[in-house]
N, C-alpha and C. Protein backbone atom coordinates (compact mmCIF):
# COMPACT_ATOMS: atom_id res chain seq x y z
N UNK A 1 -61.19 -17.15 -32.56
CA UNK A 1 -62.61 -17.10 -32.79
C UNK A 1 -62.91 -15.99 -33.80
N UNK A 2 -63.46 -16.19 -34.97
CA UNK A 2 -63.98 -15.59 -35.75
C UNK A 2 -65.17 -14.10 -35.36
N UNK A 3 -66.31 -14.37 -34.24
CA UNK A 3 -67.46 -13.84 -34.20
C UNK A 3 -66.90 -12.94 -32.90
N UNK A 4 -66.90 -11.84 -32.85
CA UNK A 4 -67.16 -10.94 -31.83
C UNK A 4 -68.09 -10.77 -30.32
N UNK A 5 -67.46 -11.47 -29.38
CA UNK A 5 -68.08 -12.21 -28.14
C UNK A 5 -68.40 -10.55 -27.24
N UNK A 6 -69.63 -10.52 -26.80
CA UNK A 6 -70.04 -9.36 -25.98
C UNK A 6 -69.36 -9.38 -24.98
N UNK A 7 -69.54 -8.47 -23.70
CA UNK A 7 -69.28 -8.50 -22.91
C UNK A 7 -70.43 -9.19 -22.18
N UNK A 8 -71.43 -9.19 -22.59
CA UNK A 8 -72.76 -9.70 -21.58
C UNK A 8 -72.12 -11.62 -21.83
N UNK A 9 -71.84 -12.17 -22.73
CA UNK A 9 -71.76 -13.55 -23.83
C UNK A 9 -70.50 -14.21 -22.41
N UNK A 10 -69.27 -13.04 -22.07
CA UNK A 10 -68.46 -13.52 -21.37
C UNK A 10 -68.67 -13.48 -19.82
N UNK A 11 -69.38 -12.79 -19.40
CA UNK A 11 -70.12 -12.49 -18.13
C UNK A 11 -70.79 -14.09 -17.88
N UNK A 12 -71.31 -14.51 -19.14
CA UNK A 12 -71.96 -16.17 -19.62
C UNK A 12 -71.15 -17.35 -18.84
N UNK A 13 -69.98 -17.11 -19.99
CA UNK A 13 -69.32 -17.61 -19.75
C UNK A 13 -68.51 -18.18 -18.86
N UNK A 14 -68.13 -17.14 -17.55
CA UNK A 14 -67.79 -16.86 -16.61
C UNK A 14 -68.28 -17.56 -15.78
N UNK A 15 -69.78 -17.38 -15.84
CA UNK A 15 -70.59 -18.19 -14.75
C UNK A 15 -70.79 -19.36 -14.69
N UNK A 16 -70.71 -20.16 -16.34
CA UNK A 16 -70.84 -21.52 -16.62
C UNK A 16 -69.57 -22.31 -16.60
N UNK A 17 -68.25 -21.41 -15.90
CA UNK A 17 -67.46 -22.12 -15.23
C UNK A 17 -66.71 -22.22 -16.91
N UNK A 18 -66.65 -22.20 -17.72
CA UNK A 18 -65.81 -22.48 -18.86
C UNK A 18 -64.53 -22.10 -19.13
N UNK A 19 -63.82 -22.63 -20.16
CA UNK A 19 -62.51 -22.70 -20.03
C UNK A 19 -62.44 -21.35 -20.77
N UNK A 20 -61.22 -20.68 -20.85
CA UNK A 20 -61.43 -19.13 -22.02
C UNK A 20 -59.47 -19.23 -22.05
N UNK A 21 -59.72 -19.31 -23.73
CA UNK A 21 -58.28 -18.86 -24.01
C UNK A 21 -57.94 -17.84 -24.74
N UNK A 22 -57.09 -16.93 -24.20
CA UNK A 22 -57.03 -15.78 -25.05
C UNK A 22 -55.43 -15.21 -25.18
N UNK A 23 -55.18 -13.67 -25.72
CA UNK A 23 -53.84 -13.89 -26.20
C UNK A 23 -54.01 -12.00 -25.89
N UNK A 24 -52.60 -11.92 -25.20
CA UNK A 24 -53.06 -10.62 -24.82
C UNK A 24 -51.46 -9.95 -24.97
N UNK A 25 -50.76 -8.99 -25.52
CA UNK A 25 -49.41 -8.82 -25.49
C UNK A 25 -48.57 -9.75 -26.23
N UNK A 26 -48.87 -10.30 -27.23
CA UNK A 26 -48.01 -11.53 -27.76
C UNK A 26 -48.08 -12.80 -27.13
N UNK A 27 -48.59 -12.62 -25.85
CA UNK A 27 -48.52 -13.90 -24.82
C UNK A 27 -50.22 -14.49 -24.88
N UNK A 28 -49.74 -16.33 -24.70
CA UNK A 28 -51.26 -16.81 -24.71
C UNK A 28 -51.31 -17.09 -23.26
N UNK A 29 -52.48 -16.68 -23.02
CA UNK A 29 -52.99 -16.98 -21.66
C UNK A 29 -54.52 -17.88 -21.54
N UNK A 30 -54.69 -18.33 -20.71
CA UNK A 30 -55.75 -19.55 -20.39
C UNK A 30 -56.27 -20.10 -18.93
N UNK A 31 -57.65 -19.76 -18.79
CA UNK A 31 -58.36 -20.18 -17.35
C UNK A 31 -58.83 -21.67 -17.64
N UNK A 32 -58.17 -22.36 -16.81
CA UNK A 32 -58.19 -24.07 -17.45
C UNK A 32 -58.77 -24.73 -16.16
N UNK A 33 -60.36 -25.59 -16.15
CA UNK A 33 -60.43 -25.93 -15.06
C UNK A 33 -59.58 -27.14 -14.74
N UNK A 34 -59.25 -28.00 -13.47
CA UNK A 34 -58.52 -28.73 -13.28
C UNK A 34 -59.02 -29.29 -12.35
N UNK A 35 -58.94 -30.51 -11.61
CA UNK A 35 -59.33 -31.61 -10.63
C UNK A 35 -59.58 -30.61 -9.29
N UNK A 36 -58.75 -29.61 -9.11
CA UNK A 36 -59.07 -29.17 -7.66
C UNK A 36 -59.49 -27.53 -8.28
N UNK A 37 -60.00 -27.34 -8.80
CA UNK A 37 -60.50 -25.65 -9.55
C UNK A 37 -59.82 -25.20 -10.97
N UNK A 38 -59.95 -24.09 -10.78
CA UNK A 38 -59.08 -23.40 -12.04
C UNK A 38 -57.56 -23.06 -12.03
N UNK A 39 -57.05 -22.98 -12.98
CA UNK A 39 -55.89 -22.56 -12.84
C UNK A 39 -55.87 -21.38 -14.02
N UNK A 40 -54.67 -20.57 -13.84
CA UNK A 40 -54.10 -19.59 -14.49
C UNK A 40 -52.68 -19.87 -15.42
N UNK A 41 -53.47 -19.92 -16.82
CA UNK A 41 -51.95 -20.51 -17.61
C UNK A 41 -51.07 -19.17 -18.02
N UNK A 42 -50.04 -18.75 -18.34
CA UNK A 42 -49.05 -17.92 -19.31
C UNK A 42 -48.19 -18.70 -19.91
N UNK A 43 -48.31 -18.61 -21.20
CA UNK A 43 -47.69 -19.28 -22.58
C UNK A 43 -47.14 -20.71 -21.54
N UNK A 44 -47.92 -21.77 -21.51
CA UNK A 44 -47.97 -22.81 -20.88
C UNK A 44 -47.32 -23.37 -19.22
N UNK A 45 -47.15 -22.43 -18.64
CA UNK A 45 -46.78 -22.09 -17.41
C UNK A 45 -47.79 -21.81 -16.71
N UNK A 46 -48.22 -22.90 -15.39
CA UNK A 46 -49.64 -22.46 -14.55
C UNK A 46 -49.02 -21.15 -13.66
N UNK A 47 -49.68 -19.94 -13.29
CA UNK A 47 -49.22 -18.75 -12.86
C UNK A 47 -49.98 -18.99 -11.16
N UNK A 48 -49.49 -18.71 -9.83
CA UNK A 48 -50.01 -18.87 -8.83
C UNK A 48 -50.44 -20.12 -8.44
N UNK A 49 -51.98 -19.97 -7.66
CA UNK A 49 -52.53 -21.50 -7.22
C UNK A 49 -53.40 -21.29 -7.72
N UNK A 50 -53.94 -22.59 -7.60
CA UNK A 50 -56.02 -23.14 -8.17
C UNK A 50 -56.62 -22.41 -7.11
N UNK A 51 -57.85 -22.14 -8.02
CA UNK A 51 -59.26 -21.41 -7.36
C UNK A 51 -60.28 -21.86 -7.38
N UNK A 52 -60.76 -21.75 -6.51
CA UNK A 52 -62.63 -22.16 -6.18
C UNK A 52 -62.95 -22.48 -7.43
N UNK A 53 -63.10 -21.29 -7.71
CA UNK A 53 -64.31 -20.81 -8.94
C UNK A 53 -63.68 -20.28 -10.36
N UNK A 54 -64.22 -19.92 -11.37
CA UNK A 54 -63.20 -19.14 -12.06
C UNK A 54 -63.41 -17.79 -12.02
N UNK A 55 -65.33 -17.77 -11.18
CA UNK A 55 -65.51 -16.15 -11.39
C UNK A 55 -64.58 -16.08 -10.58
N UNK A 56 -64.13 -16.40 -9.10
CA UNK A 56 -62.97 -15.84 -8.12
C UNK A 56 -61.70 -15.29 -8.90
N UNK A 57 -61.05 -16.43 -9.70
CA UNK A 57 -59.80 -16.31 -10.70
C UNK A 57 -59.99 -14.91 -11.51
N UNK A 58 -60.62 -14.89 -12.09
CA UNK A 58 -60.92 -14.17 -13.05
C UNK A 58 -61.27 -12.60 -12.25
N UNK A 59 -61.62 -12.48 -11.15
CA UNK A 59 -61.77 -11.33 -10.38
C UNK A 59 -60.24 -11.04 -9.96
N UNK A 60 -59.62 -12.05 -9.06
CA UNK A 60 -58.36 -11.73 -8.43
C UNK A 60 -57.19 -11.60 -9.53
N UNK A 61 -57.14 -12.26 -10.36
CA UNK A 61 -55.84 -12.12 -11.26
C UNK A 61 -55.63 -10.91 -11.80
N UNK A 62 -54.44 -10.57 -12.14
CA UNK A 62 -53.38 -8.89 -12.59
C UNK A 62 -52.69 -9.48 -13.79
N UNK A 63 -53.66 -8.76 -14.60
CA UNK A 63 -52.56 -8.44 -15.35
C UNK A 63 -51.54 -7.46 -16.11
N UNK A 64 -50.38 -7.26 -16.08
CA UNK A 64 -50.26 -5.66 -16.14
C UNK A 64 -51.41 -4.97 -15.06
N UNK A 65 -51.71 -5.09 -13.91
CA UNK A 65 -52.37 -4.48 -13.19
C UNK A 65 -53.84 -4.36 -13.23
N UNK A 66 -54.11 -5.34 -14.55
CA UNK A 66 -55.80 -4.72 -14.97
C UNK A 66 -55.69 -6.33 -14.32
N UNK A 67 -57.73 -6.46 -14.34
CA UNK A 67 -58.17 -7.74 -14.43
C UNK A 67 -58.71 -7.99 -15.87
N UNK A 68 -58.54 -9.20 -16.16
CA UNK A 68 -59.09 -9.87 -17.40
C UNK A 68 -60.61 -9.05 -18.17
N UNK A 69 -61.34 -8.69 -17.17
CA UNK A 69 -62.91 -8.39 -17.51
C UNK A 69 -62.41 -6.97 -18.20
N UNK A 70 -61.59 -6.12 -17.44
CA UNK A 70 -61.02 -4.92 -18.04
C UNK A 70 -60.06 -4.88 -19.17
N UNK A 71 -59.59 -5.60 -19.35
CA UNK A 71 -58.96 -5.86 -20.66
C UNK A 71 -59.93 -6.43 -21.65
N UNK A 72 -60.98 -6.95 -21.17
CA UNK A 72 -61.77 -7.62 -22.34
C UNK A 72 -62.89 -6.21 -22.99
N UNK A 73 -63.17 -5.75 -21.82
CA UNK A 73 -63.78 -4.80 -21.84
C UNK A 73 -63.51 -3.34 -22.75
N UNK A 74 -62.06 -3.36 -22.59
CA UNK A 74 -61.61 -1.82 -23.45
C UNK A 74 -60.42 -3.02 -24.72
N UNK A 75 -60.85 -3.99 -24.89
CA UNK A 75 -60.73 -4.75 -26.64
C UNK A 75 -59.09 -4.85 -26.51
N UNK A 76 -58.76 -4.82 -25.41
CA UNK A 76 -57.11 -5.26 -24.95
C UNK A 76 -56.88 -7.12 -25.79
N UNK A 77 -57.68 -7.40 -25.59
CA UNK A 77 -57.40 -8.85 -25.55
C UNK A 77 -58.32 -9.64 -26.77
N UNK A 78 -57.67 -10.41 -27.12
CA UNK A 78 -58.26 -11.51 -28.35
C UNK A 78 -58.44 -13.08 -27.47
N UNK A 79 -59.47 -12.89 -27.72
CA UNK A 79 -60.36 -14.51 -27.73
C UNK A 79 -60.41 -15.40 -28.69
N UNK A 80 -59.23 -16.63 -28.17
CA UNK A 80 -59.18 -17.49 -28.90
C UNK A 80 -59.96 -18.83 -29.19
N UNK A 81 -60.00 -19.03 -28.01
CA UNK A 81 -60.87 -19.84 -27.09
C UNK A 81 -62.15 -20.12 -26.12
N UNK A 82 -63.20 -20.76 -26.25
CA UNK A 82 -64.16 -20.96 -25.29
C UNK A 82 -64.40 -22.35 -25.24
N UNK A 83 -63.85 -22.83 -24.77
CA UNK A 83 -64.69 -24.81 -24.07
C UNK A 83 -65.21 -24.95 -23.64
């Protein structure tokens, strides 16, 4: 993605359930919804189980120990993706 997504824009996002692909460490990662919730991709490998929601996903998941919102937050991570 070209345009510089806020933090308020992904908070958006989050809530409207959308897909978000991003690339964090050399590795692409991706919250993909699926027939029974979301899932958690790493470089095309689903990571764990499906979730409710994605805000849930997106709260519970580690990476390197952070969550996603904290990596997005201190510019760890590139946004490739929004569906």
């Amino acid at each position: 993605m070209d345009e510089k997504i806020t933090y308020e824009e992904m908070i958006e996002f989050i809530w409207q359930q959308r897909e978000i692909e991003f690339v964090y460490e050399n590795k692409k990662y991706a919250f993909l919804s699926h027939k029974d919730g979301f899932m958690f991709v790493c470089d095309n490998q689903t990571q764990g189980s499906t979730y409710d929601t994605l805000d849930q996903m997106v709260k519970e998941i580690r990476i390197n120990g952070k969550t996603f919102l904290e990596l997005f937050k201190n510019d760890e991570l590139t946004i490739t993706a929004v569906l």
